[in-house]
C-alpha atoms as a PDB file:
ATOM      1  CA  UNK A   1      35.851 -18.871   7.715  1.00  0.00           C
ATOM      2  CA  UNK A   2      36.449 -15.745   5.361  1.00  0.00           C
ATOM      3  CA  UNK A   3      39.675 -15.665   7.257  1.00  0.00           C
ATOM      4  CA  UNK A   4      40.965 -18.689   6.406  1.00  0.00           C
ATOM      5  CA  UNK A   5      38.450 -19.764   2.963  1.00  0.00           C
ATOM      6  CA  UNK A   6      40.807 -22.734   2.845  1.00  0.00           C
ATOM      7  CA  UNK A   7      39.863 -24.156   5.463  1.00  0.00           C
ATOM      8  CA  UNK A   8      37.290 -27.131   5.140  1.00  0.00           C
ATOM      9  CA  UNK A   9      34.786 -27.047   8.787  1.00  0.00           C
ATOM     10  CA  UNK A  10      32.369 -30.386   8.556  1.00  0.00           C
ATOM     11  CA  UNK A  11      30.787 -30.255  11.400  1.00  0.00           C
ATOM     12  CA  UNK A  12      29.389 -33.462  13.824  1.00  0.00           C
ATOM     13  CA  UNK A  13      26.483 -33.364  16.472  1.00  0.00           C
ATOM     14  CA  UNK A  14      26.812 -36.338  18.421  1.00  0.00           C
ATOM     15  CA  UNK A  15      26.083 -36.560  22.106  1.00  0.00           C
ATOM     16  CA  UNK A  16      29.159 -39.581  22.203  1.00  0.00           C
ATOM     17  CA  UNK A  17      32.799 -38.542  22.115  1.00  0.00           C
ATOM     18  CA  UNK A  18      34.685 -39.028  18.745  1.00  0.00           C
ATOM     19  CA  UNK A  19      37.405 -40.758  18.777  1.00  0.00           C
ATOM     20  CA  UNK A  20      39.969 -38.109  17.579  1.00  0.00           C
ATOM     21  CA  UNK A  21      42.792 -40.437  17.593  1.00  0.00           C
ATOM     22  CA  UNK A  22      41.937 -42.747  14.730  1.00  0.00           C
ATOM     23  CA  UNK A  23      40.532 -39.139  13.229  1.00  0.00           C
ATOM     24  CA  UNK A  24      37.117 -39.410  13.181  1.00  0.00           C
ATOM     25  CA  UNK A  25      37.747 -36.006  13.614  1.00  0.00           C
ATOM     26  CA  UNK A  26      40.299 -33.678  14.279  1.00  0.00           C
ATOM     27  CA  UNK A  27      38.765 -31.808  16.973  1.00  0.00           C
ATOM     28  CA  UNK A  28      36.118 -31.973  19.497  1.00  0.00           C
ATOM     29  CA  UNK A  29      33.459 -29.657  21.103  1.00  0.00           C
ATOM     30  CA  UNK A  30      33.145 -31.707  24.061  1.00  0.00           C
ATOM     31  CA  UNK A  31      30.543 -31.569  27.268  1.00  0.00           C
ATOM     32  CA  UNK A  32      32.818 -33.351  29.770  1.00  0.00           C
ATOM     33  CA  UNK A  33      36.664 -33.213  30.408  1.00  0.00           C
ATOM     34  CA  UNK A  34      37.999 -35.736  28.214  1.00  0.00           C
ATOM     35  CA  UNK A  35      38.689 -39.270  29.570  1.00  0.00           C
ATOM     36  CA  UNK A  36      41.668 -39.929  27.367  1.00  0.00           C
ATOM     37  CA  UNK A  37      44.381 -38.056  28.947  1.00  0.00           C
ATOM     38  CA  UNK A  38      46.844 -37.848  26.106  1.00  0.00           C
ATOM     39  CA  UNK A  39      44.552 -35.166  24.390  1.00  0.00           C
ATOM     40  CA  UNK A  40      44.841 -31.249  24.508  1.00  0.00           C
ATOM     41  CA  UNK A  41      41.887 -29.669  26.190  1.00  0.00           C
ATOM     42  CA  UNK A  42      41.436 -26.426  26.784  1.00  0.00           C
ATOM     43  CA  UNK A  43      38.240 -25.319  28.664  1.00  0.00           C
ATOM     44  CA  UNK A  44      35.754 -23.256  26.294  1.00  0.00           C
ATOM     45  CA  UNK A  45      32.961 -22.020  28.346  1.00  0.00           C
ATOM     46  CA  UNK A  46      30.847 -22.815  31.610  1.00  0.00           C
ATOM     47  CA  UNK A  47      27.335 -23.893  30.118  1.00  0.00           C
ATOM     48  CA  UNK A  48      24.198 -22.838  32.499  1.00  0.00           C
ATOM     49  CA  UNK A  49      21.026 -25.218  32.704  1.00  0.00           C
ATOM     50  CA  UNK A  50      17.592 -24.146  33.779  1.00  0.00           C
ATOM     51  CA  UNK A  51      14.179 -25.557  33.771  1.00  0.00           C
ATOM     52  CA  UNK A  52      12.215 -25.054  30.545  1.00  0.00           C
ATOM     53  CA  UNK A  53       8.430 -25.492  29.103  1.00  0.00           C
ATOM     54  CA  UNK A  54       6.662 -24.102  26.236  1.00  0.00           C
ATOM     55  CA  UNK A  55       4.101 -21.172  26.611  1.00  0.00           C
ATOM     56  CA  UNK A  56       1.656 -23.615  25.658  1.00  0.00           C
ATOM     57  CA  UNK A  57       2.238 -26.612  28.279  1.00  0.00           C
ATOM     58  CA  UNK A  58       2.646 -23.791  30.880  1.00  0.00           C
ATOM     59  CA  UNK A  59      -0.818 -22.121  30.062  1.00  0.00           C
ATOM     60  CA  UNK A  60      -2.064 -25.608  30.128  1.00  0.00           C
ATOM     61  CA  UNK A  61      -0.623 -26.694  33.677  1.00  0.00           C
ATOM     62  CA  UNK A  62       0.346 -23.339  35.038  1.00  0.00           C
ATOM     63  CA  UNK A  63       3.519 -21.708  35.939  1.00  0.00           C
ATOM     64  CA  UNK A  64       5.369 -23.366  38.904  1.00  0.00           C
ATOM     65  CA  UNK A  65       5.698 -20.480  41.754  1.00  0.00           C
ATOM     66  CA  UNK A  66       7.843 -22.690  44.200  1.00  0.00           C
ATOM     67  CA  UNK A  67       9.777 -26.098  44.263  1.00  0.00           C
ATOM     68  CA  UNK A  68       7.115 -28.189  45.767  1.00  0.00           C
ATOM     69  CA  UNK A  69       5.032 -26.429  42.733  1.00  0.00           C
ATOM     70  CA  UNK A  70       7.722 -28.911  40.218  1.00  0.00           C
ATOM     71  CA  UNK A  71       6.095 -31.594  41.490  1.00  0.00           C
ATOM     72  CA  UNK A  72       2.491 -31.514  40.186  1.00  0.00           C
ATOM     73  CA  UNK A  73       4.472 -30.950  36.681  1.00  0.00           C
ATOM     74  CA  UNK A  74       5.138 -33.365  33.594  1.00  0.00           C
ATOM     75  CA  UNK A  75       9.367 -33.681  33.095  1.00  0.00           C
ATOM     76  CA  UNK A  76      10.848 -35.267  30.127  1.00  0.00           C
ATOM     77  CA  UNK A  77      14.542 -36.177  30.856  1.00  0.00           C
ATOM     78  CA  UNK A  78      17.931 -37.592  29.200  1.00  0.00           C
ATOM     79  CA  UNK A  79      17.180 -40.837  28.916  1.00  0.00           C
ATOM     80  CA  UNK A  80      19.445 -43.765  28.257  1.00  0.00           C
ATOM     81  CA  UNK A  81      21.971 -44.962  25.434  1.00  0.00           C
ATOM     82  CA  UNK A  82      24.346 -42.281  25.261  1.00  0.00           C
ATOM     83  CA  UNK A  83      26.643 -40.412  27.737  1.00  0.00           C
ATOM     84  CA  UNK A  84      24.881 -37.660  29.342  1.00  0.00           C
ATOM     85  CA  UNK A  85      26.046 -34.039  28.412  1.00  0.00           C
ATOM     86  CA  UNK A  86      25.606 -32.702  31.491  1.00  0.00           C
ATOM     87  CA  UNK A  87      27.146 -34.135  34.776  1.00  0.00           C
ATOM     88  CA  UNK A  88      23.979 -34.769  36.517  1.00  0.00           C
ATOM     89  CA  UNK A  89      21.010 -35.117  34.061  1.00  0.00           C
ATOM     90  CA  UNK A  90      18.484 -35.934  36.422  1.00  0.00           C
ATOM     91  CA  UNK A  91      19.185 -32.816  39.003  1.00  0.00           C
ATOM     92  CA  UNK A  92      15.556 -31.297  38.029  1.00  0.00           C
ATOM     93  CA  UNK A  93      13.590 -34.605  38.539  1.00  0.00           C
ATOM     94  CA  UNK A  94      15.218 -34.619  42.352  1.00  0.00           C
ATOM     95  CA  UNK A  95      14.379 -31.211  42.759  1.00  0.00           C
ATOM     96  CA  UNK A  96      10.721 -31.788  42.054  1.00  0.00           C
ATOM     97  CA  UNK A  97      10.313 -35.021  43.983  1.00  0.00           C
ATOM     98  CA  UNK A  98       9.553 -35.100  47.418  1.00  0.00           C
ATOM     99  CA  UNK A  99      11.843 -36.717  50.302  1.00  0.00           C
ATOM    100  CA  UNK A 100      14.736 -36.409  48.029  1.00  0.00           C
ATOM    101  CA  UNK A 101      13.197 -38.548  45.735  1.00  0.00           C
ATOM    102  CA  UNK A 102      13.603 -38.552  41.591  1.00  0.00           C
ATOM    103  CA  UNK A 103       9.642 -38.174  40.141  1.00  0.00           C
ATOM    104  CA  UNK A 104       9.216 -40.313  37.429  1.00  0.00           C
ATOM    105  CA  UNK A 105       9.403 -38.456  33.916  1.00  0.00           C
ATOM    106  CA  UNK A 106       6.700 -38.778  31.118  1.00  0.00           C
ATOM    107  CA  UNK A 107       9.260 -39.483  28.874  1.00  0.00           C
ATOM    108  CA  UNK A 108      12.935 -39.894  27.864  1.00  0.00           C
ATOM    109  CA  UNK A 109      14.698 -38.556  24.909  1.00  0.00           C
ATOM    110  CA  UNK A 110      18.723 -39.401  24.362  1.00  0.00           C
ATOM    111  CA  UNK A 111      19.563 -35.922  22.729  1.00  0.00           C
ATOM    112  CA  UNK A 112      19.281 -32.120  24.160  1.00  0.00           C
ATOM    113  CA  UNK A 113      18.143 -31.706  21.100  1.00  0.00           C
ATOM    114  CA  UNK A 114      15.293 -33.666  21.258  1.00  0.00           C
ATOM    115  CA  UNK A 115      14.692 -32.590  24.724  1.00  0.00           C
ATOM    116  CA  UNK A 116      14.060 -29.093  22.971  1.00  0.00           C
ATOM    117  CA  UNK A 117      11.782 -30.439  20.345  1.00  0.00           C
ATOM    118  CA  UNK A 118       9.695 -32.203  23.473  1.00  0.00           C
ATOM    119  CA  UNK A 119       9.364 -29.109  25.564  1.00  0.00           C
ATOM    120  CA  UNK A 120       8.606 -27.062  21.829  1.00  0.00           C
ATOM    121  CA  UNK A 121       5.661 -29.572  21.424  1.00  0.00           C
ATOM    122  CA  UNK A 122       4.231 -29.181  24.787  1.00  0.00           C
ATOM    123  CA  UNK A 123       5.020 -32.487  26.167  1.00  0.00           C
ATOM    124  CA  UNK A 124       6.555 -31.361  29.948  1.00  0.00           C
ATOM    125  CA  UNK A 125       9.239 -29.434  31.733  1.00  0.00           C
ATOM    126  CA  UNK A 126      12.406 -29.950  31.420  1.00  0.00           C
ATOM    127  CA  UNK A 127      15.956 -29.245  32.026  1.00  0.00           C
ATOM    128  CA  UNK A 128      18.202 -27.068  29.061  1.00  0.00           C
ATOM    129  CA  UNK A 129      21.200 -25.423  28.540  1.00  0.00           C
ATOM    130  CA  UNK A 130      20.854 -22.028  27.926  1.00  0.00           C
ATOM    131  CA  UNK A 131      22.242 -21.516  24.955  1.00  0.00           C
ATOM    132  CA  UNK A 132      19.997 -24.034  23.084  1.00  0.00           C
ATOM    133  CA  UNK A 133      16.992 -22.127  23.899  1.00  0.00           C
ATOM    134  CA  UNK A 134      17.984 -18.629  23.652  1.00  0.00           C
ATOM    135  CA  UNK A 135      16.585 -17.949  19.848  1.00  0.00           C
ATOM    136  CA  UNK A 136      13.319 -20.240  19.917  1.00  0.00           C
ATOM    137  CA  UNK A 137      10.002 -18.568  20.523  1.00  0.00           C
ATOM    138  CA  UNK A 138       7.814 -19.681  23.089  1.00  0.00           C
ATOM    139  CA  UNK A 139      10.028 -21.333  25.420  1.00  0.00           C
ATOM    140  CA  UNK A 140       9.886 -19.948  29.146  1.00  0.00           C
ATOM    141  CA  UNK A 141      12.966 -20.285  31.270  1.00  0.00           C
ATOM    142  CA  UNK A 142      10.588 -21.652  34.565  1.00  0.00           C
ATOM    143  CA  UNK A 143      11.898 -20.639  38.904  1.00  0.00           C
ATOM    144  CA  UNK A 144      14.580 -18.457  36.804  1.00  0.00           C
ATOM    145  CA  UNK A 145      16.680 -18.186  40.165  1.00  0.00           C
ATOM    146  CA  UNK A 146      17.176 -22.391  40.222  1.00  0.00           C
ATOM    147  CA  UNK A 147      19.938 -23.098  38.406  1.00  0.00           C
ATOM    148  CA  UNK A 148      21.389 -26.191  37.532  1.00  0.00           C
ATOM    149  CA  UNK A 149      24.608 -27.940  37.298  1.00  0.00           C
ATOM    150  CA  UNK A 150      27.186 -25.704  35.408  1.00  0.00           C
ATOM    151  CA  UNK A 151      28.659 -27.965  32.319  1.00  0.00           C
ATOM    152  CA  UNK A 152      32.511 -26.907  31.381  1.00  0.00           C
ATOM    153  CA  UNK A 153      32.641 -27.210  27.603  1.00  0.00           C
ATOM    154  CA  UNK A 154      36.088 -28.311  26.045  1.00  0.00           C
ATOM    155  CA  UNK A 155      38.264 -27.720  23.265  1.00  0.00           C
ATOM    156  CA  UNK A 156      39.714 -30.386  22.518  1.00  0.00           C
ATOM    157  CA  UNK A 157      42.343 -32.275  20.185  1.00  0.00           C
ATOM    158  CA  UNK A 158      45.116 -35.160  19.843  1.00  0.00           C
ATOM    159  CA  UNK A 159      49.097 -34.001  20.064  1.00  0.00           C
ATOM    160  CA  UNK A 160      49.168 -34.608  17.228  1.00  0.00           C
ATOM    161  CA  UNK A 161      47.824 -31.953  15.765  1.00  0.00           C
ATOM    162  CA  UNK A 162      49.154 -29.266  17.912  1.00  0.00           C
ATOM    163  CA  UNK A 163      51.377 -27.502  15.821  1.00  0.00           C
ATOM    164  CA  UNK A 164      48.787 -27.340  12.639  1.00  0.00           C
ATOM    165  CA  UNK A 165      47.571 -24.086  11.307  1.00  0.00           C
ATOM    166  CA  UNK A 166      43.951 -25.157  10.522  1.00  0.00           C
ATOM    167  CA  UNK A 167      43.279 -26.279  13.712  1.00  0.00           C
ATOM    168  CA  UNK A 168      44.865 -23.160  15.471  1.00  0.00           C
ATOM    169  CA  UNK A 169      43.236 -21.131  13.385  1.00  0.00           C
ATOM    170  CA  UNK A 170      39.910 -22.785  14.248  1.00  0.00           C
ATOM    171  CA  UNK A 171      40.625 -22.851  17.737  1.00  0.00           C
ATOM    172  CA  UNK A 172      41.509 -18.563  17.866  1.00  0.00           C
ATOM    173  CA  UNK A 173      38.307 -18.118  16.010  1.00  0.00           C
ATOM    174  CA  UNK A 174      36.305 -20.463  18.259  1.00  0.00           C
ATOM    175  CA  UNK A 175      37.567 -18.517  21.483  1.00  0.00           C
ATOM    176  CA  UNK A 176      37.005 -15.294  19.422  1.00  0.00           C
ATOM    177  CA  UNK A 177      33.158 -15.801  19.373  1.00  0.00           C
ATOM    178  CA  UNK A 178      33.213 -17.092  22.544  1.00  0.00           C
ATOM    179  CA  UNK A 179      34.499 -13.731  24.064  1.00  0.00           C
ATOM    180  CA  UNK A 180      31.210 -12.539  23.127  1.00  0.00           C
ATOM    181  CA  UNK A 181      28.851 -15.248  24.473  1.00  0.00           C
ATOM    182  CA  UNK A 182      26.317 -13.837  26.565  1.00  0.00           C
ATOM    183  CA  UNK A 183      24.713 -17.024  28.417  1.00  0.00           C
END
């Protein structure tokens, strides 16, 4: 932004996709490839999820050693309403079922971030990305070698607006800070 100080950023957090081409916006920061074909999308970045509670809930119920451990555990998951962010939102409530099984979760929350603000509070377990939880205080990445689905984040934008300087220069200064992303 002091690069280019004329260029106006607004930005939107929505977990549904915008539709860029009646310009609700003029790009996207999106958590799935794009389903509209006729739009330029450039990958950004792989996003890693892991299982999550608060110091609190996990001095409370104790610190899962093991899978089978998951399943004596309160989960709060993505619940219903809007597309999931992440290909497979439920991949941590099979993991601590048994049989292959989902376990039921305590409760359901239709935004990451208010799947943060549950875990913050103590509520359960549950699955994050990374990045959401790498600056908040008391949050305790849980079995640190289970990993979950990888999420490709895109770049993404109508034809339209290929050839325009603002959102070129938005897109070099995105990838520019993404260069350094250590998640």
């Amino acid at each position: 932004m002091k690069l280019n100080p004329e260029i106006e950023v607004e930005l939107i957090f929505d977990d549904k996709e915008l539709d860029l081409s009646t310009r609700q916006a003029d790009i996207g920061i999106w958590m799935r490839r794009p389903k509209q074909l006729n739009y330029i999308q450039k990958k950004l970045i792989d996003i890693n999820y892991h299982i999550y509670g608060s110091a609190k809930y996990l001095e409370q119920y104790g610190h899962p050693k093991n899978l089978s451990d998951l399943n004596k555990h309160k989960f709060i998951s993505y619940g219903r309403g809007t597309p999931s962010p992440v290909f497979n939102p439920d991949w941590a409530l099979k993991l601590a079922g048994k049989d292959n099984k989902k376990i039921k979760p305590i409760m359901k929350v239709n935004s990451v971030y208010g799947l943060l603000l549950a875990v913050q509070s103590g509520v359960g377990l549950a699955a994050l990305p990374d990045y959401i939880t790498a600056s908040i205080p008391n949050i305790i990445r849980v079995l640190p070698k289970i990993e979950g689905p990888k999420t490709e984040a895109h770049f993404v934008y109508p034809q339209s607006l290929k050839d325009v300087a603002r959102v070129i220069a938005f897109r070099n200064f995105l990838y520019s800070k993404i260069k350094k992303w250590e998640f």
